[in-house]
N, C-alpha and C. Protein backbone atom coordinates (compact mmCIF):
# COMPACT_ATOMS: atom_id res chain seq x y z
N UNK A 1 24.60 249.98 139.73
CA UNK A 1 24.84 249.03 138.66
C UNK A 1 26.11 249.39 137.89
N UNK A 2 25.84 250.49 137.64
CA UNK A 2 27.26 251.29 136.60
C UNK A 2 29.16 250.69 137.65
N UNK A 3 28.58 250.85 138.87
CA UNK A 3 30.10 250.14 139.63
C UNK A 3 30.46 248.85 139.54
N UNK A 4 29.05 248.02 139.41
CA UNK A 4 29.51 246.37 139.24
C UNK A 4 29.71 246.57 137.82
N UNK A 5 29.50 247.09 136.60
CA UNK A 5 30.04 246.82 135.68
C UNK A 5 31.48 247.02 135.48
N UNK A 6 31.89 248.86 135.94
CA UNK A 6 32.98 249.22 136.22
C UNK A 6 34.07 247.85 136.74
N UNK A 7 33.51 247.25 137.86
CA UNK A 7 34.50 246.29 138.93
C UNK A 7 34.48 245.00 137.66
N UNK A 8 33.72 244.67 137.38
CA UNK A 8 33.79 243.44 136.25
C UNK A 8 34.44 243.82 135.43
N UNK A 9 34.63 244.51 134.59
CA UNK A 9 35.16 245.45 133.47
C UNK A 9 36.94 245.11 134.05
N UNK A 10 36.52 246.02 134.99
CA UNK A 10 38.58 246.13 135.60
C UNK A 10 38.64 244.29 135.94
N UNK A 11 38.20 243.67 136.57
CA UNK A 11 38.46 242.49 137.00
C UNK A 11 38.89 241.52 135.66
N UNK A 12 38.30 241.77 134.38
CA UNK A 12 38.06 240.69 133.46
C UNK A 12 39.65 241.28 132.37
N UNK A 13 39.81 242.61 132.46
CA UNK A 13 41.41 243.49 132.09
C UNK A 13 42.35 242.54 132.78
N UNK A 14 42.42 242.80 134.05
CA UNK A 14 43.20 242.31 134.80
C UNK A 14 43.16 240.49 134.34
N UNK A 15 42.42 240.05 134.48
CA UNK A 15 42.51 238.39 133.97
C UNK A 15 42.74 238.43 132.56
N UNK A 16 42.82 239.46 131.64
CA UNK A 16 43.49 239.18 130.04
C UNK A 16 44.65 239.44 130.34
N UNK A 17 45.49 240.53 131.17
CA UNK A 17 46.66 240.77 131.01
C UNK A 17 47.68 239.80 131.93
N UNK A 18 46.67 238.83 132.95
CA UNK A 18 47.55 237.67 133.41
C UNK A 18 47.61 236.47 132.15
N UNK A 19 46.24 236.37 131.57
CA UNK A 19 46.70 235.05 130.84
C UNK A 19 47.86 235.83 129.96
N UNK A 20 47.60 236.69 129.32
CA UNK A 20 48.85 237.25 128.32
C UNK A 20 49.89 236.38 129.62
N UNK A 21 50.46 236.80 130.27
CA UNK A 21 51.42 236.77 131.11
C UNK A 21 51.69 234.90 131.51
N UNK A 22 50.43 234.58 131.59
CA UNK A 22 50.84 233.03 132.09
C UNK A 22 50.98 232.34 131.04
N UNK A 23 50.45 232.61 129.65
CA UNK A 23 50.28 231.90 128.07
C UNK A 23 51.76 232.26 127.72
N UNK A 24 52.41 233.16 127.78
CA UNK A 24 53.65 233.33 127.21
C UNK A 24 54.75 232.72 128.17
N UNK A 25 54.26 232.66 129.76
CA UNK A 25 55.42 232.12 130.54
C UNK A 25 55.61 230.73 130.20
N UNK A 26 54.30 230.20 129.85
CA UNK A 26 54.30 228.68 129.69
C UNK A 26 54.75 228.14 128.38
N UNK A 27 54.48 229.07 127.16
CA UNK A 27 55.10 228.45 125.97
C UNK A 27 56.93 228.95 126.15
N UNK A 28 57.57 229.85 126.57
CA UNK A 28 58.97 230.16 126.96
C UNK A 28 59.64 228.76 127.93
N UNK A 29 58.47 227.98 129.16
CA UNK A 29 58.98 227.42 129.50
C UNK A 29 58.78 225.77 128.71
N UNK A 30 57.67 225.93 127.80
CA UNK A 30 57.85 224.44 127.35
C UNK A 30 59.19 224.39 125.93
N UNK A 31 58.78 225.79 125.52
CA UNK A 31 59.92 226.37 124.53
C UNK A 31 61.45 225.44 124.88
N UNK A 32 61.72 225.89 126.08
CA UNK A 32 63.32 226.38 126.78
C UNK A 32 63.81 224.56 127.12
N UNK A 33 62.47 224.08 127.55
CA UNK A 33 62.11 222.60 127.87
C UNK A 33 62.70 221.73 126.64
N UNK A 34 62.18 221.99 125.49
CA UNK A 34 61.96 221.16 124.13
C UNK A 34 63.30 221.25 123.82
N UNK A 35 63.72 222.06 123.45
CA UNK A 35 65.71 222.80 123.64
C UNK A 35 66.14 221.89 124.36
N UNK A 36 66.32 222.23 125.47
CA UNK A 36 66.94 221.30 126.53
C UNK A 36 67.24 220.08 126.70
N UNK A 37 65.73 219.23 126.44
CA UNK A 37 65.71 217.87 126.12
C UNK A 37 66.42 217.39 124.72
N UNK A 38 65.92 217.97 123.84
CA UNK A 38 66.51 217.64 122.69
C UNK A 38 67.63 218.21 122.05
N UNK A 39 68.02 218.92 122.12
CA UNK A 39 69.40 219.57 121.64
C UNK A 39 70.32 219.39 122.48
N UNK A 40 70.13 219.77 123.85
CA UNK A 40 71.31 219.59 124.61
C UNK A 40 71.25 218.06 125.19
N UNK A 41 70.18 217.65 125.61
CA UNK A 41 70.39 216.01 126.21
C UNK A 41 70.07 216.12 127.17
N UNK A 42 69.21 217.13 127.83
CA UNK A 42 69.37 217.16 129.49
C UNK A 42 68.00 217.99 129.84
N UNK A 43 67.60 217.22 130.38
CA UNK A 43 65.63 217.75 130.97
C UNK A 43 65.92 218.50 131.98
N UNK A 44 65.27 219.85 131.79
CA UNK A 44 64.67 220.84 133.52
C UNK A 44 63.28 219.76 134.08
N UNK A 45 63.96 219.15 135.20
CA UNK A 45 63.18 218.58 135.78
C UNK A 45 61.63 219.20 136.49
N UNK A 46 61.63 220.59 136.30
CA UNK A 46 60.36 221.16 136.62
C UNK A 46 59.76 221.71 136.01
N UNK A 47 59.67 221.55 134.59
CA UNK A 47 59.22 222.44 133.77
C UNK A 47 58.25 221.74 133.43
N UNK A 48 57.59 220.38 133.28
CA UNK A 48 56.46 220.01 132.99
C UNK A 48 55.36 220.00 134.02
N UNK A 49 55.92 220.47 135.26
CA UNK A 49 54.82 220.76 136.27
C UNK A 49 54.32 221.69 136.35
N UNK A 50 55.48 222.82 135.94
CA UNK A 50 54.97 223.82 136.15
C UNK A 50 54.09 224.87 135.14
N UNK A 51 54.41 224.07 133.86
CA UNK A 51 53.82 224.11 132.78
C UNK A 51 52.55 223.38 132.84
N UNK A 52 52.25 222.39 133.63
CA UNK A 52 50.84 221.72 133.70
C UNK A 52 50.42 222.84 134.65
N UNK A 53 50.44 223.56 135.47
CA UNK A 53 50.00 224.64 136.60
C UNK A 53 49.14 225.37 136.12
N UNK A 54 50.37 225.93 135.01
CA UNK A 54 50.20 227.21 134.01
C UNK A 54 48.87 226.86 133.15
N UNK A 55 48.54 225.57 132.63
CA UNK A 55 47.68 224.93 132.03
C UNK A 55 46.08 225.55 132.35
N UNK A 56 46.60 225.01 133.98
CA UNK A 56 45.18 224.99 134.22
C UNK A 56 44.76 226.34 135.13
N UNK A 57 46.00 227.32 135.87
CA UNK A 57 45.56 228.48 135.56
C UNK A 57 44.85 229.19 134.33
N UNK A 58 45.55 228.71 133.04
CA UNK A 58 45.04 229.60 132.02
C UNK A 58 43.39 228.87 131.42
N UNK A 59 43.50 228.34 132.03
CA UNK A 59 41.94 227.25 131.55
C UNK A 59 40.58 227.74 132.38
N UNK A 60 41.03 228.19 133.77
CA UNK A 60 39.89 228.82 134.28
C UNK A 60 39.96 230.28 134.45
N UNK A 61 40.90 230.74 134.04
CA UNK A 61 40.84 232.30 134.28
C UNK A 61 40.24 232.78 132.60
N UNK A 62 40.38 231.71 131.92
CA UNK A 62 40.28 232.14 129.98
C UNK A 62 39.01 231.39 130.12
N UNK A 63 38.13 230.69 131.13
CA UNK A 63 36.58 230.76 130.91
C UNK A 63 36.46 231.74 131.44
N UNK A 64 36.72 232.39 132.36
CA UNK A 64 36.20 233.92 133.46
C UNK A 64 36.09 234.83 131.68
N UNK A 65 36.78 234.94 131.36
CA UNK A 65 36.99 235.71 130.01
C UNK A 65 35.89 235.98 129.05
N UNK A 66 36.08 234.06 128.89
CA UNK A 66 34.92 233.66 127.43
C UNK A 66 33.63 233.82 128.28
N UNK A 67 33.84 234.13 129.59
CA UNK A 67 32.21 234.01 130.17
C UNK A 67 31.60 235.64 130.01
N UNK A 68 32.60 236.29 130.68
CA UNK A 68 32.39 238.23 130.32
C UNK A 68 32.25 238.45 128.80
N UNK A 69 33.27 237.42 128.36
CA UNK A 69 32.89 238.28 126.69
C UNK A 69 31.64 237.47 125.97
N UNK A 70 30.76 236.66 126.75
CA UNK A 70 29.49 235.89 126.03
C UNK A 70 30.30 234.86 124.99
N UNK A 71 31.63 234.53 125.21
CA UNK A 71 32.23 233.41 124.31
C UNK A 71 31.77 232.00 124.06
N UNK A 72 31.43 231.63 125.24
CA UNK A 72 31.24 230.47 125.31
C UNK A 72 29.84 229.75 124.52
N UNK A 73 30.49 228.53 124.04
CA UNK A 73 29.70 228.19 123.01
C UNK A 73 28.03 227.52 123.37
N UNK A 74 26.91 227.91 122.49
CA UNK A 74 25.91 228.14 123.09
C UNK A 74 24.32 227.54 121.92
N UNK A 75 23.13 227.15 122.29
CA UNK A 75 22.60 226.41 121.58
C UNK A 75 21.42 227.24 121.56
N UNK A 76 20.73 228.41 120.92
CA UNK A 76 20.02 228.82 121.33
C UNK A 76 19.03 228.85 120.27
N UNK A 77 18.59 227.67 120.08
CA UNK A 77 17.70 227.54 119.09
C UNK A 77 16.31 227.93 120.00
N UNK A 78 15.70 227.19 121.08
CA UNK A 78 14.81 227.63 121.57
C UNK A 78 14.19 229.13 122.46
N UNK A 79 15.63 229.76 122.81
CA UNK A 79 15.52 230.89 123.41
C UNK A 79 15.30 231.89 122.36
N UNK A 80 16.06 231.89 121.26
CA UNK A 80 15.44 232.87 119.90
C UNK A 80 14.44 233.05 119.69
N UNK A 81 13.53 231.67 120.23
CA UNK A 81 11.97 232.07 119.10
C UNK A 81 11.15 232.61 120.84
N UNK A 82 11.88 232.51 121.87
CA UNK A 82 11.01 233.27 123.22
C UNK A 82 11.08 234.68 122.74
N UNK A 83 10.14 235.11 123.20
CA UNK A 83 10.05 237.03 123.22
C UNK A 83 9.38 237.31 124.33
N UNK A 84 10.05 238.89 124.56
CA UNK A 84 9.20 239.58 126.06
C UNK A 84 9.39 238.77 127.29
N UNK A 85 8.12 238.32 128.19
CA UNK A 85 8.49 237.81 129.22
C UNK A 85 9.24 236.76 129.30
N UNK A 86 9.08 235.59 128.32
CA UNK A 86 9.52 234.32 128.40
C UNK A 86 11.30 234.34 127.77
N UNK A 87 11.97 235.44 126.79
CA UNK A 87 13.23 235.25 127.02
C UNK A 87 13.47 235.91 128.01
N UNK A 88 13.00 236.82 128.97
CA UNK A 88 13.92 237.43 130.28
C UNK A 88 13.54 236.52 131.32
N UNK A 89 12.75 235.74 131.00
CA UNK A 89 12.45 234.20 132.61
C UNK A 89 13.98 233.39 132.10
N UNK A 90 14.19 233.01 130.89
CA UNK A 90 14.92 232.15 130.53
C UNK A 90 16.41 232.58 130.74
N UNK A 91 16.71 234.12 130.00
CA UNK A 91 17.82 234.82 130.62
C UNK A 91 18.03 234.71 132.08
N UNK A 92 16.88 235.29 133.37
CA UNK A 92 17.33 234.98 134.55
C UNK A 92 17.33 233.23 135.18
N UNK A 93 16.60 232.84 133.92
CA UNK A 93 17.37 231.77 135.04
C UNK A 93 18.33 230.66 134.65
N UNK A 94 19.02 230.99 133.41
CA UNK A 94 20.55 231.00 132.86
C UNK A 94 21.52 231.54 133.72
N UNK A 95 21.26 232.56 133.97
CA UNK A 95 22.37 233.79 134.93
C UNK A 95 22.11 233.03 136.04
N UNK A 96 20.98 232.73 136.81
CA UNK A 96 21.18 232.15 138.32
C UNK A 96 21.71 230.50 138.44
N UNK A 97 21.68 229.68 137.27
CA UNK A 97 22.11 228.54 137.13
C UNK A 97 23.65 228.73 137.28
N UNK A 98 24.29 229.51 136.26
CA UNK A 98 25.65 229.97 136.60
C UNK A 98 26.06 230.42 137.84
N UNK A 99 25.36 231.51 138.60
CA UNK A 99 26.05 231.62 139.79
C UNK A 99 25.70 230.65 140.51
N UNK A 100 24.74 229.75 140.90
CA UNK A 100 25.05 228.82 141.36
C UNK A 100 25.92 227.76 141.03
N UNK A 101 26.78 227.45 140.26
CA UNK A 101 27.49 226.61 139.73
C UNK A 101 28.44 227.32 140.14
N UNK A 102 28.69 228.50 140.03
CA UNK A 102 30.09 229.00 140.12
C UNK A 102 30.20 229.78 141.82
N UNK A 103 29.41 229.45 142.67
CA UNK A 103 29.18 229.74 144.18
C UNK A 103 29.69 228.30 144.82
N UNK A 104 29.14 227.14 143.77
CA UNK A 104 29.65 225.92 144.35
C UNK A 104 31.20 225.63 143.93
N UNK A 105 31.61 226.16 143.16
CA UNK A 105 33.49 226.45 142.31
C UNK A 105 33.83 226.73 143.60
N UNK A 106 33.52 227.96 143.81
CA UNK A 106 34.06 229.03 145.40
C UNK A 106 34.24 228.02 146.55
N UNK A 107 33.20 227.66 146.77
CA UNK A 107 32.93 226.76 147.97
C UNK A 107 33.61 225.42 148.27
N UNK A 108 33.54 224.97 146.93
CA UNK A 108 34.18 223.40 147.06
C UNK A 108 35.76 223.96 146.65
N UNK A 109 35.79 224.60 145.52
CA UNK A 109 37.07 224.85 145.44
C UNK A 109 38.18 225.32 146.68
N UNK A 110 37.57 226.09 147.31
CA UNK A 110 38.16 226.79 149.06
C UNK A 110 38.65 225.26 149.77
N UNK A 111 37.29 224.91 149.93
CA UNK A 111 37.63 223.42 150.62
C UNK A 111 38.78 222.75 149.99
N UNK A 112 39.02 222.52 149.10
CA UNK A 112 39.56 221.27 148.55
C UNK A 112 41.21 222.16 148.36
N UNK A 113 41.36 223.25 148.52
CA UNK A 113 42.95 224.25 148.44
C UNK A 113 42.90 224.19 149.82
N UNK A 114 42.22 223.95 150.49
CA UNK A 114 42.25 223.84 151.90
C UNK A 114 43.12 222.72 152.56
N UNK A 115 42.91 221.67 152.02
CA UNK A 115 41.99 220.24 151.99
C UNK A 115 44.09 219.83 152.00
N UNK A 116 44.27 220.43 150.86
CA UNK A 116 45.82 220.29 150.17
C UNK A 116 46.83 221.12 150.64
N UNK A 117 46.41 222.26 151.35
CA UNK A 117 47.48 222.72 151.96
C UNK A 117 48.73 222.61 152.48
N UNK A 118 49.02 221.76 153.08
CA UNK A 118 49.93 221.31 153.50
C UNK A 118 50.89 220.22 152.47
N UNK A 119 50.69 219.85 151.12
CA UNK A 119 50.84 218.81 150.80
C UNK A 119 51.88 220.41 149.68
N UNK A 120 53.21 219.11 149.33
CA UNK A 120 53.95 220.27 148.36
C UNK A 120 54.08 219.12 146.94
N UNK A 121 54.14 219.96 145.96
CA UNK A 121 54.25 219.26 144.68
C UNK A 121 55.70 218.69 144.52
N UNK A 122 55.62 217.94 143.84
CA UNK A 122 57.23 217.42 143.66
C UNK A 122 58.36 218.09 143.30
N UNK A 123 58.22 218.44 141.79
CA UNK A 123 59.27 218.99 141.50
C UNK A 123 59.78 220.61 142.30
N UNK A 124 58.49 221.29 142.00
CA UNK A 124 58.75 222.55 142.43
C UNK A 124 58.61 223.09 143.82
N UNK A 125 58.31 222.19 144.76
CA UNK A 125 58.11 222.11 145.90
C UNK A 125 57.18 223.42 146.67
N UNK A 126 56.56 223.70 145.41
CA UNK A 126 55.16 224.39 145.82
C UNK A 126 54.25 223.74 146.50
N UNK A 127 53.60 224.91 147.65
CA UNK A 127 52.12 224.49 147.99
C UNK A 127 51.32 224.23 147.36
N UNK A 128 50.88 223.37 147.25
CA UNK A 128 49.69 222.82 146.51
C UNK A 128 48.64 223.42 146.90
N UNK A 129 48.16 224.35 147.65
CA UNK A 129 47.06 225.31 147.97
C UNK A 129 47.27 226.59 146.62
N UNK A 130 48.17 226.47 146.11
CA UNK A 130 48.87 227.44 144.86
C UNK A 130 47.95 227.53 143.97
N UNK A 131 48.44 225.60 143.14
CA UNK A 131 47.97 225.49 142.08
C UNK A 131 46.26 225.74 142.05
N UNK A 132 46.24 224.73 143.37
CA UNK A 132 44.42 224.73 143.45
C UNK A 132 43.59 225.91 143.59
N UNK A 133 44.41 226.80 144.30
CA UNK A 133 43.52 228.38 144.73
C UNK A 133 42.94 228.78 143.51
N UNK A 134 43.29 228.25 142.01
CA UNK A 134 42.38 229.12 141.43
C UNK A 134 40.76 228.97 141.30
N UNK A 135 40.46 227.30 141.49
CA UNK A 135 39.20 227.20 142.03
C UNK A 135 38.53 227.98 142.31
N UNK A 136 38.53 228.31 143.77
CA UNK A 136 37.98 229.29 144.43
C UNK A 136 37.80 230.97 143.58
N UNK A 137 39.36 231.37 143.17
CA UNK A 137 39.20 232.44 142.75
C UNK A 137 38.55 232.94 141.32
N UNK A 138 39.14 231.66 140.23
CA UNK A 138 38.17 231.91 139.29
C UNK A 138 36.55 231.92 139.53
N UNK A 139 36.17 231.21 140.26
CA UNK A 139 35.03 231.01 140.84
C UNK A 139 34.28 232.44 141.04
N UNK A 140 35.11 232.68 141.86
CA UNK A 140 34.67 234.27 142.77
C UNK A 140 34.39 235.17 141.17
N UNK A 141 35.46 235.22 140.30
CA UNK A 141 35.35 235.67 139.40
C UNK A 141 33.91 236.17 138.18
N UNK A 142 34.00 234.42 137.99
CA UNK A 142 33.03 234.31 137.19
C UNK A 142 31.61 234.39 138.39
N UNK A 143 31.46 234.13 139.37
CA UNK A 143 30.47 234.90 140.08
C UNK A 143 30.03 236.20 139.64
N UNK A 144 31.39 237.00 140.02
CA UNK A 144 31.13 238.84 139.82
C UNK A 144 30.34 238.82 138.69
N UNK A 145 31.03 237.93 137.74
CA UNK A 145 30.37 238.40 136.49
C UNK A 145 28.93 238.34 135.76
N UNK A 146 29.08 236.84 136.74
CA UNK A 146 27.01 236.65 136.58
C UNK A 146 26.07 237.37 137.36
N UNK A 147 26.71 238.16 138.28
CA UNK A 147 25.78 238.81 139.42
C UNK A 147 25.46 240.16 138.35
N UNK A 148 26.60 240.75 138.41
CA UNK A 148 26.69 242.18 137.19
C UNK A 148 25.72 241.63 135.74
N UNK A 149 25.40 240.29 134.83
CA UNK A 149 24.83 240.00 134.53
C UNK A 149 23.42 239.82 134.62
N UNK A 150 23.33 238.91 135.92
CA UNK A 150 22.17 238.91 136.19
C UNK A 150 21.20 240.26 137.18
N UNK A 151 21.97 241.49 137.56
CA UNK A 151 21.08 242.77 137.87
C UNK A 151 21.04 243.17 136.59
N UNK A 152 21.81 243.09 135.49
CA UNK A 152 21.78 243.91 133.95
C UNK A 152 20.47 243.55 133.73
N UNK A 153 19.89 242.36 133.58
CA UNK A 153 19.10 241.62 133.45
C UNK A 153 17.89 242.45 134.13
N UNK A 154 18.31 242.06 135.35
CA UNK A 154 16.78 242.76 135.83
C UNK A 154 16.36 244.04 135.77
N UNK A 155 17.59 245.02 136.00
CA UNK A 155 16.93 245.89 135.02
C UNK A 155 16.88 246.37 134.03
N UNK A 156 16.72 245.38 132.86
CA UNK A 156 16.12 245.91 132.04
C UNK A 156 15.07 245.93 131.60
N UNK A 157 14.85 246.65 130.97
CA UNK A 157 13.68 247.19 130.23
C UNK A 157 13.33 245.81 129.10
N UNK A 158 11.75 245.66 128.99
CA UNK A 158 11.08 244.87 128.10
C UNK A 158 11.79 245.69 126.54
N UNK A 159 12.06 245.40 125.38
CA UNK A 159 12.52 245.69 124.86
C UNK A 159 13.48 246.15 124.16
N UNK A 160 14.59 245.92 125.04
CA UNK A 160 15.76 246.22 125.10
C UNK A 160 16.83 245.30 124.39
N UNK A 161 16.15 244.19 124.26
CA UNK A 161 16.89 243.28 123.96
C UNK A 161 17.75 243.40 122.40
């Protein structure tokens, strides 16, 4: 157990220090963009694509995040008043709803970067298997993280909570 936390732990580092990295590439390039257009008179014709990329990299790698750090916003009026057996039925089968949701990310997401492979984006004349791969990988991601979740889960101890 102590290694899947370890591997989640390093995995969820590694996805803060890319969004750092993709959040700052993207405001430098809408930055450099806004300049361009308006001061000088003259548009980088790829900077709103690649800035929409950046978008939605940082949109599923920053749920992988809010999902490890319990961010995500949550209604738990009825699970509060469970105790003992009935919040750890409800905990596991929260955690297995997620990895299944996020096994079908993996799956359909693979397919569909698959699907696009061959097809290149306009401006930047990227593979479009690029943009889409994060599907799959955030996927894989937030998997790790519900699996390491959901054994935390099982073993624990009645009381622990």
């Amino acid at each position: 157990m102590k290694i899947l936390e370890r591997l989640s732990y390093a995995v969820n580092r590694g996805v803060e220090m890319a969004l750092f990295g993709l959040g700052f590439g993207m405001a430098v390039i809408v930055a450099v963009q806004v300049f361009f257009r308006y001061v000088l008179n003259h548009s980088i014709f790829w900077s709103e694509e690649l800035a929409r990329f950046l978008l939605v990299w940082l949109t599923f790698l920053g749920a992988s995040v809010a999902y490890y750090r319990r961010g995500h916003a949550s209604i738990d009026v009825i699970f509060a008043r469970l105790t003992g057996p009935g919040r750890k039925a409800a905990a596991l089968t929260v955690h297995l709803i997620c990895l299944a949701f996020f096994l079908i990310l993996v799956i359909y997401g693979w397919s569909f970067a698959h699907f696009v492979r061959l097809q290149i984006s306009p401006a930047l004349s990227l593979p479009k298997w690029i943009p889409h791969g994060i599907l799959p990988l955030s996927g894989a991601i937030l998997a790790l993280h519900a699996v390491t979740r959901l054994i935390g889960e099982l073993a624990e101890k009645p009381g622990d909570h």
